[in-house]
Protein backbone atom coordinates (compact mmCIF):
# COMPACT_ATOMS: atom_id res chain seq x y z
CA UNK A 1 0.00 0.00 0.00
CA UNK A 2 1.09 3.42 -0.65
CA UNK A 3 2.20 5.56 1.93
CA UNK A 4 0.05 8.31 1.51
CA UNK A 5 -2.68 6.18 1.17
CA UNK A 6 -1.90 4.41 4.12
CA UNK A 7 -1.81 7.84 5.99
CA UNK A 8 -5.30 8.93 4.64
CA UNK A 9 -7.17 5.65 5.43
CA UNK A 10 -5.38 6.14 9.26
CA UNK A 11 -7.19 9.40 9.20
CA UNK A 12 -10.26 8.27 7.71
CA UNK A 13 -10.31 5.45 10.68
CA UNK A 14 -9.31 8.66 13.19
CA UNK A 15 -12.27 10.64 12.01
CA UNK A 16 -14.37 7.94 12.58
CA UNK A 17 -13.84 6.84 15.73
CA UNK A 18 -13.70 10.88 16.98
CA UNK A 19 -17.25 11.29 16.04
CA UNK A 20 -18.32 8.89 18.48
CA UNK A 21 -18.44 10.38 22.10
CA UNK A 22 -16.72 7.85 24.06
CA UNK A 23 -13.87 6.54 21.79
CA UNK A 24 -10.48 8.36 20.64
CA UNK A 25 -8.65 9.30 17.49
CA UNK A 26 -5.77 9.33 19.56
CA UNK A 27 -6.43 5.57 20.02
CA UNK A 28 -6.69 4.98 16.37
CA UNK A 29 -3.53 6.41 15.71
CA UNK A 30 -1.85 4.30 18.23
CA UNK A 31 -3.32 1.27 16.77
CA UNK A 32 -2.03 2.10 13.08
CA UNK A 33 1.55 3.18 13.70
CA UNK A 34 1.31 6.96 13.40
CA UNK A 35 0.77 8.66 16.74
CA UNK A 36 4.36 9.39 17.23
CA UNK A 37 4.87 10.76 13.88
CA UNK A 38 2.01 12.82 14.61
CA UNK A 39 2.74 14.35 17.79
CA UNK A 40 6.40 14.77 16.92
CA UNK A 41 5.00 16.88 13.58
CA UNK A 42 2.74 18.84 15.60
CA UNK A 43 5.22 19.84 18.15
CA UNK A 44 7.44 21.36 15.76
CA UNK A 45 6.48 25.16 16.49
CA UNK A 46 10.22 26.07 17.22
CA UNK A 47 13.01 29.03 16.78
CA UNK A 48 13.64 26.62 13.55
CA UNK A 49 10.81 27.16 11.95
CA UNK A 50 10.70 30.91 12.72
CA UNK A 51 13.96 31.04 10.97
CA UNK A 52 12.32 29.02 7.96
CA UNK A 53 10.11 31.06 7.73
CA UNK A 54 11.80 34.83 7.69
CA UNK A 55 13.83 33.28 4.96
CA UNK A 56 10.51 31.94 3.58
CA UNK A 57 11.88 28.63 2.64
CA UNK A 58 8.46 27.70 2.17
CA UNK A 59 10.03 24.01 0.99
CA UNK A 60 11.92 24.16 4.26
CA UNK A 61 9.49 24.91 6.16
CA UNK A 62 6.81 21.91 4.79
CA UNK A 63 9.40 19.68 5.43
CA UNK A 64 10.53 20.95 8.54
CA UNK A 65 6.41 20.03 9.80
CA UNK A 66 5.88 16.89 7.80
CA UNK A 67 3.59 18.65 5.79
CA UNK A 68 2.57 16.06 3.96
CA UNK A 69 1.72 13.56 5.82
CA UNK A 70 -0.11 16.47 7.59
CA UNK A 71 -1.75 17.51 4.90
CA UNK A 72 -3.07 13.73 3.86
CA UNK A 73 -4.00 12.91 7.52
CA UNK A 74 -6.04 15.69 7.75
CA UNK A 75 -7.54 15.25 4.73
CA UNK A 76 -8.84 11.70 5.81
CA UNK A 77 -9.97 13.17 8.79
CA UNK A 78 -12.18 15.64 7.36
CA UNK A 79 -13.72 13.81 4.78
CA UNK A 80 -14.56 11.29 7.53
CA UNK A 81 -15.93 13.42 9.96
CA UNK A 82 -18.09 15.11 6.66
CA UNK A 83 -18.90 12.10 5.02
CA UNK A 84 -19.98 9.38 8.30
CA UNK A 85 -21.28 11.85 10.95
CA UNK A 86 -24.60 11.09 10.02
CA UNK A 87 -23.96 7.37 9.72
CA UNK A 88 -22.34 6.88 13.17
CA UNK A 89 -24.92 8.76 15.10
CA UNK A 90 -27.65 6.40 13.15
CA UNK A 91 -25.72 3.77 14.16
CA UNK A 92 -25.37 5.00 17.58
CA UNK A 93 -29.11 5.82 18.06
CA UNK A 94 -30.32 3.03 16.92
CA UNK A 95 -27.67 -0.01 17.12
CA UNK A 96 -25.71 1.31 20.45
CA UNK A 97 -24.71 -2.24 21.51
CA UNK A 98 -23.80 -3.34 18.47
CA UNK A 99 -21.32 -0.31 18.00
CA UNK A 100 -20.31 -0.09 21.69
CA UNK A 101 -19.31 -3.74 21.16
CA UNK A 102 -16.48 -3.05 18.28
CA UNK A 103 -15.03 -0.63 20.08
CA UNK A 104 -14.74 -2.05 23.51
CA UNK A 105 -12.75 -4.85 21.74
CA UNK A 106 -11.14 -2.17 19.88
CA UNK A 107 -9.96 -0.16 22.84
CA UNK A 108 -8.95 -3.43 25.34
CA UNK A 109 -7.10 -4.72 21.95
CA UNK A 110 -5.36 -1.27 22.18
CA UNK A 111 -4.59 -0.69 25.88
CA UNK A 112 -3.08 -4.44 25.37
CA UNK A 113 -0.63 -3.70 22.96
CA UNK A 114 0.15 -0.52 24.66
CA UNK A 115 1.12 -2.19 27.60
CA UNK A 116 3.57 -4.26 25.66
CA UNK A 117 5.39 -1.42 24.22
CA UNK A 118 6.49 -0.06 27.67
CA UNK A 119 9.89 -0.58 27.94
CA UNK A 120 10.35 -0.72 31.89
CA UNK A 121 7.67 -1.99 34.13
CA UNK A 122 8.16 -1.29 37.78
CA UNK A 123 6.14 -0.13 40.89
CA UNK A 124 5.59 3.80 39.48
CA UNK A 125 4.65 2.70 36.03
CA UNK A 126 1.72 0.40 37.68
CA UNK A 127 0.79 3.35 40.30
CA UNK A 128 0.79 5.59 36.82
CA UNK A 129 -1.46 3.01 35.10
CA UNK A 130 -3.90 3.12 38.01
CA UNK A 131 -4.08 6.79 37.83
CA UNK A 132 -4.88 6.75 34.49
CA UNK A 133 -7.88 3.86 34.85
CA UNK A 134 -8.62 6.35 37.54
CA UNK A 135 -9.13 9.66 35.55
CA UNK A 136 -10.45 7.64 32.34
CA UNK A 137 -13.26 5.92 34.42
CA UNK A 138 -13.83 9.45 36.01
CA UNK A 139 -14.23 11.72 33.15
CA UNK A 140 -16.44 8.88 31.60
CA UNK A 141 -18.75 8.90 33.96
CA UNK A 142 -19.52 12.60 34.12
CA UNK A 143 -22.97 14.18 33.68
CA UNK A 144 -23.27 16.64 30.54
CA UNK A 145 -24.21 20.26 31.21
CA UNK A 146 -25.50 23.00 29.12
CA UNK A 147 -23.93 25.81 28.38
CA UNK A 148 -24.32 29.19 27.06
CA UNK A 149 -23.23 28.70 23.21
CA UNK A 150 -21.11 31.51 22.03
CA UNK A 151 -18.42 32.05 19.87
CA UNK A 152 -15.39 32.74 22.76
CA UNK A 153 -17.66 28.88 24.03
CA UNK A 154 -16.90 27.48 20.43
CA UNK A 155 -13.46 28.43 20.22
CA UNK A 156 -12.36 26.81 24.01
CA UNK A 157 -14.32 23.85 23.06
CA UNK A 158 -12.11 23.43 20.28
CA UNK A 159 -9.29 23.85 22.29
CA UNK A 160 -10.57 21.34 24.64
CA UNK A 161 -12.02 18.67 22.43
CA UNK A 162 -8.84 18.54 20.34
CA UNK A 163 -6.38 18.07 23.47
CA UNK A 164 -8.88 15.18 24.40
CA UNK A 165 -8.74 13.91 21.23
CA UNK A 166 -5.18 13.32 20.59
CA UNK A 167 -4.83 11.79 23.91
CA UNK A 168 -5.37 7.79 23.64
CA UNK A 169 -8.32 6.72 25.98
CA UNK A 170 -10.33 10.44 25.90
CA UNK A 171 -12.88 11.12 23.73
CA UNK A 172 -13.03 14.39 21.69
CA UNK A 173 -16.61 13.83 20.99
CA UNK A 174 -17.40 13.26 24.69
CA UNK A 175 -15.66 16.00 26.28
CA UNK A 176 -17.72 18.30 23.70
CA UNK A 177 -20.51 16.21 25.36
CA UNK A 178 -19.79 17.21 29.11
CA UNK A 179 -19.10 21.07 28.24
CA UNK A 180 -22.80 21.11 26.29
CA UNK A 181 -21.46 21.69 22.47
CA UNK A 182 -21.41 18.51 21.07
CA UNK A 183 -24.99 18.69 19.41
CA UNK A 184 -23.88 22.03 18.37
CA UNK A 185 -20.65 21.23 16.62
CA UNK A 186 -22.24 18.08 15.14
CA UNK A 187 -25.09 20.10 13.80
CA UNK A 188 -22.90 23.10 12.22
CA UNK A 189 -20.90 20.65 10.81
CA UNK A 190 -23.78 19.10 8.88
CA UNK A 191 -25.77 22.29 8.10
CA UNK A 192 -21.87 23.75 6.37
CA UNK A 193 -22.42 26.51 8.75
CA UNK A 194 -18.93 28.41 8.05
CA UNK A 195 -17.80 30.66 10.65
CA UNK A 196 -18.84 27.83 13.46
CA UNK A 197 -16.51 25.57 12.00
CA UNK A 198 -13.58 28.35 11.51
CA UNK A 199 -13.77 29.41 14.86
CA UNK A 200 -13.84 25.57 16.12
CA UNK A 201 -11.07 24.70 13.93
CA UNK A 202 -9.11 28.06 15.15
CA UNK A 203 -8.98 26.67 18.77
CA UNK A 204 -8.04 23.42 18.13
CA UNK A 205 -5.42 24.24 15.94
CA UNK A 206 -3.86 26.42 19.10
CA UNK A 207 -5.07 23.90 21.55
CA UNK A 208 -3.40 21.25 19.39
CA UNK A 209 0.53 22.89 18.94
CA UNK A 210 0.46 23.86 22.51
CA UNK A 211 -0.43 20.43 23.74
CA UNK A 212 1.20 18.30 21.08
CA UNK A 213 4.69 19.97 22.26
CA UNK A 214 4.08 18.70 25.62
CA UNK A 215 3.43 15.12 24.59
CA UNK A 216 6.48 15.26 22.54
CA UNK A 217 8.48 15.86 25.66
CA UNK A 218 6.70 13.35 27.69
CA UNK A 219 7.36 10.80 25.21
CA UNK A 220 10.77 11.22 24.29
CA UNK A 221 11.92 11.75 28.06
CA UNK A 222 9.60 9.96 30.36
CA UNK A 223 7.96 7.28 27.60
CA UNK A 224 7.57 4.23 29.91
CA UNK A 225 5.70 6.77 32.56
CA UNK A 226 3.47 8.17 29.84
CA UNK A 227 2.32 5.40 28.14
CA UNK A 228 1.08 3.63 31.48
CA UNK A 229 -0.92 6.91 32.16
CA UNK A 230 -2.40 6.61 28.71
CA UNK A 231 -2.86 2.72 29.18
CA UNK A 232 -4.45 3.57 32.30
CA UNK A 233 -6.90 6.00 30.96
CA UNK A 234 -7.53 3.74 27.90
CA UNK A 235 -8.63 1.01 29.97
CA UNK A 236 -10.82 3.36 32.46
CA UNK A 237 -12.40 4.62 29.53
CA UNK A 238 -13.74 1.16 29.00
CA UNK A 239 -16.27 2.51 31.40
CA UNK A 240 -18.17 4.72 28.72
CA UNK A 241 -18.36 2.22 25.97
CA UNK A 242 -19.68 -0.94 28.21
CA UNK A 243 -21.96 -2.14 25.27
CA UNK A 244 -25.24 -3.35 27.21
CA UNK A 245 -26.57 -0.31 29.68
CA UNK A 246 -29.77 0.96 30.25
CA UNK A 247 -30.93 5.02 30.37
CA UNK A 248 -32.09 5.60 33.56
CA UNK A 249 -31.67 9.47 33.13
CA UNK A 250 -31.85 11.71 30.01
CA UNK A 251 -30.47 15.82 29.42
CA UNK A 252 -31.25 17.89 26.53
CA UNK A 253 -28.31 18.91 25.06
CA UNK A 254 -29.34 21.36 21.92
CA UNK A 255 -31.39 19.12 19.76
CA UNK A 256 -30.01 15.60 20.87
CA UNK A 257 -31.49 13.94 23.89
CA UNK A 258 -28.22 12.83 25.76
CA UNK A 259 -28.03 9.70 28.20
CA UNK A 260 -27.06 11.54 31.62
CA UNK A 261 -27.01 8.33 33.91
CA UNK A 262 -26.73 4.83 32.91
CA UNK A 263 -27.01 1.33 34.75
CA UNK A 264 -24.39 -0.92 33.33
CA UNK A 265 -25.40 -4.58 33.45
CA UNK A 266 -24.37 -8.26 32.24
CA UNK A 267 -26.17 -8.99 28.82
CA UNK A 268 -28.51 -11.32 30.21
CA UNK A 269 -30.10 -8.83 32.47
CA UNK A 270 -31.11 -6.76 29.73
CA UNK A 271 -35.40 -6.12 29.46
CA UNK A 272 -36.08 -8.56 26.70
CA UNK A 273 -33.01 -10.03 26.73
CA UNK A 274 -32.00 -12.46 22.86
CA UNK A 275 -29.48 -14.42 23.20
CA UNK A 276 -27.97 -13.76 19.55
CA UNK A 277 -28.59 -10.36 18.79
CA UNK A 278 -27.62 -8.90 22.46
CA UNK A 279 -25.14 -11.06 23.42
CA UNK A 280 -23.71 -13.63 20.38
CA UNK A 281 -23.64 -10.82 17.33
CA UNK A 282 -21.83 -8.14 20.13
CA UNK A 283 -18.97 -10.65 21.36
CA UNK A 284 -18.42 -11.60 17.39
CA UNK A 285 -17.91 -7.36 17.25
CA UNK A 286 -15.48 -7.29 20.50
CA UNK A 287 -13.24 -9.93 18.76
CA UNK A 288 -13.48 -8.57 15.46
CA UNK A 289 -12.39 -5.19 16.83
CA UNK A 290 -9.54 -6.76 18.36
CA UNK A 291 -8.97 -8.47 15.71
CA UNK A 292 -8.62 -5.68 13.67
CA UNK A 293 -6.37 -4.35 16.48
CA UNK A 294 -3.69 -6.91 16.82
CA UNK A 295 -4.07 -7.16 12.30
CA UNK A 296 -2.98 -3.38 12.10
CA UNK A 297 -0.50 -3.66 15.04
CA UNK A 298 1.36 -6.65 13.58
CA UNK A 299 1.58 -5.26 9.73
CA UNK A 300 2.36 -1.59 11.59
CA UNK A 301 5.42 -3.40 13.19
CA UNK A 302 6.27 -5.14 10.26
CA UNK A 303 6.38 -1.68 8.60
């Protein structure tokens, strides 16, 4: 497979998985190779570029980002989030355990394999990995609220969602959920409306250089401590995407009516409870997720 083609199916898969609240692009690009390509591109906001760039080197300067595997992620991001928003929030109105089920084997797939690529284990890498469950389980579990919606509102969402999103384990989607914007952002994004999606896109384009520069750090110089933490919050965010729950409390959130509290159960205790289509057809989903998982780790290693 081509490179670039390989790039702009990883951000088609990204896109994906960031328009479901509970699951993370992050996570995606862990699974297919590219997250610290990514985060090392991103973090490249240096006195070197500056210099680049008052000699406008313009070639320099593309290089000096990665600009185009930049340019071909994004690009399979986008036409993702454009082209299946509608289709993953049918699938998640009206199929939830069938879609919660692919990615909970997705994600445990993923927290597995990033286990295995810590290089030292000892007691503060465990301590870091219950943290992490900790703060993943946490921040799945909280309650939306609404919010005033203004554009200063759009912009820090932006900011907000996209840190989330390039972290494994948190969900851009479902952070816009807990600040109140998610039915907003999902809505301009449908209706084309403009200046939403420029002012969105302006704060996660500052949210996402600031943070991705911290990362970069964090991976290069304390990598066995940071990938527990994100282990730990990929596993805790297991928490949101349990497949079989039941509503026991609803919020209006703009036009969407958004689950609030949940009762997570065993399959079996489900009202009305079918033994294929709510428990045998989900568990075929977990293992094909991570089978798709270990698939895309193994040819990503082979790469």
């Amino acid at each position: 497979m081509p490179e670039w083609l390989r790039v702009y199916l990883s951000g088609v898969l990204m896109g994906a998985a960031d328009i479901v609240p509970g699951v993370s692009g992050g996570t995606i690009a862990f699974i297919v190779g590219i997250y610290d390509r990514l985060i090392g591109a991103l973090s490249q906001v240096n006195g070197e570029a500056l210099k680049l760039l008052r000699q406008r080197n313009l070639k320099g300067v593309w290089r000096h980002f990665d600009g185009t595997f930049l340019l071909v992620l994004v690009l399979g991001i986008g036409s993702s989030i454009f082209t299946l928003a509608g289709v993953m929030s049918e699938l998640l109105a009206n199929s939830p355990i069938l879609l919660w089920s692919f990615f909970f084997g997705l994600i445990l797939a993923s927290a597995y394999i990033l286990l295995k690529m810590i290089p030292q284990k000892h007691s503060a890498t465990w301590l870091l990995m219950l943290l992490g469950g900790v703060v993943g389980a946490v921040l799945s579990l909280l309650v939306p609220t609404q919010v005033t919606v203004n554009t200063p509102m759009v912009f820090f969402s932006g900011v907000i969602a996209i840190c989330a999103m390039i972290l494994p384990g948190i969900s851009g989607s479902f952070i816009l959920l807990m600040l109140g914007m998610y039915g907003y952002v999902i809505t301009a994004i449908k209706t084309l409306d403009l200046f939403t999606i420029a002012v969105f896109a302006a704060g996660a384009v500052v949210g996402l250089l600031s943070f991705a520069k911290v990362l970069n750090y964090l991976l290069h110089q304390h990598r066995s401590h940071t990938l527990a933490l994100l282990t730990g919050i990929m596993l805790g965010a297991l928490v949101k995407v349990w497949p079989w729950k039941m509503t026991l409390e609803t919020i209006q959130v703009g036009d969407k009516t958004i689950p609030a509290v949940e009762a997570r159960m065993l399959p079996w205790q489900l009202p009305e409870f079918q033994m294929i289509g709510d428990l045998l057809i989900p568990l075929v989903l977990m293992l094909l997720g991570a089978g798709l998982v270990i698939l895309l780790e193994k040819v990503s290693s082979r790469k």
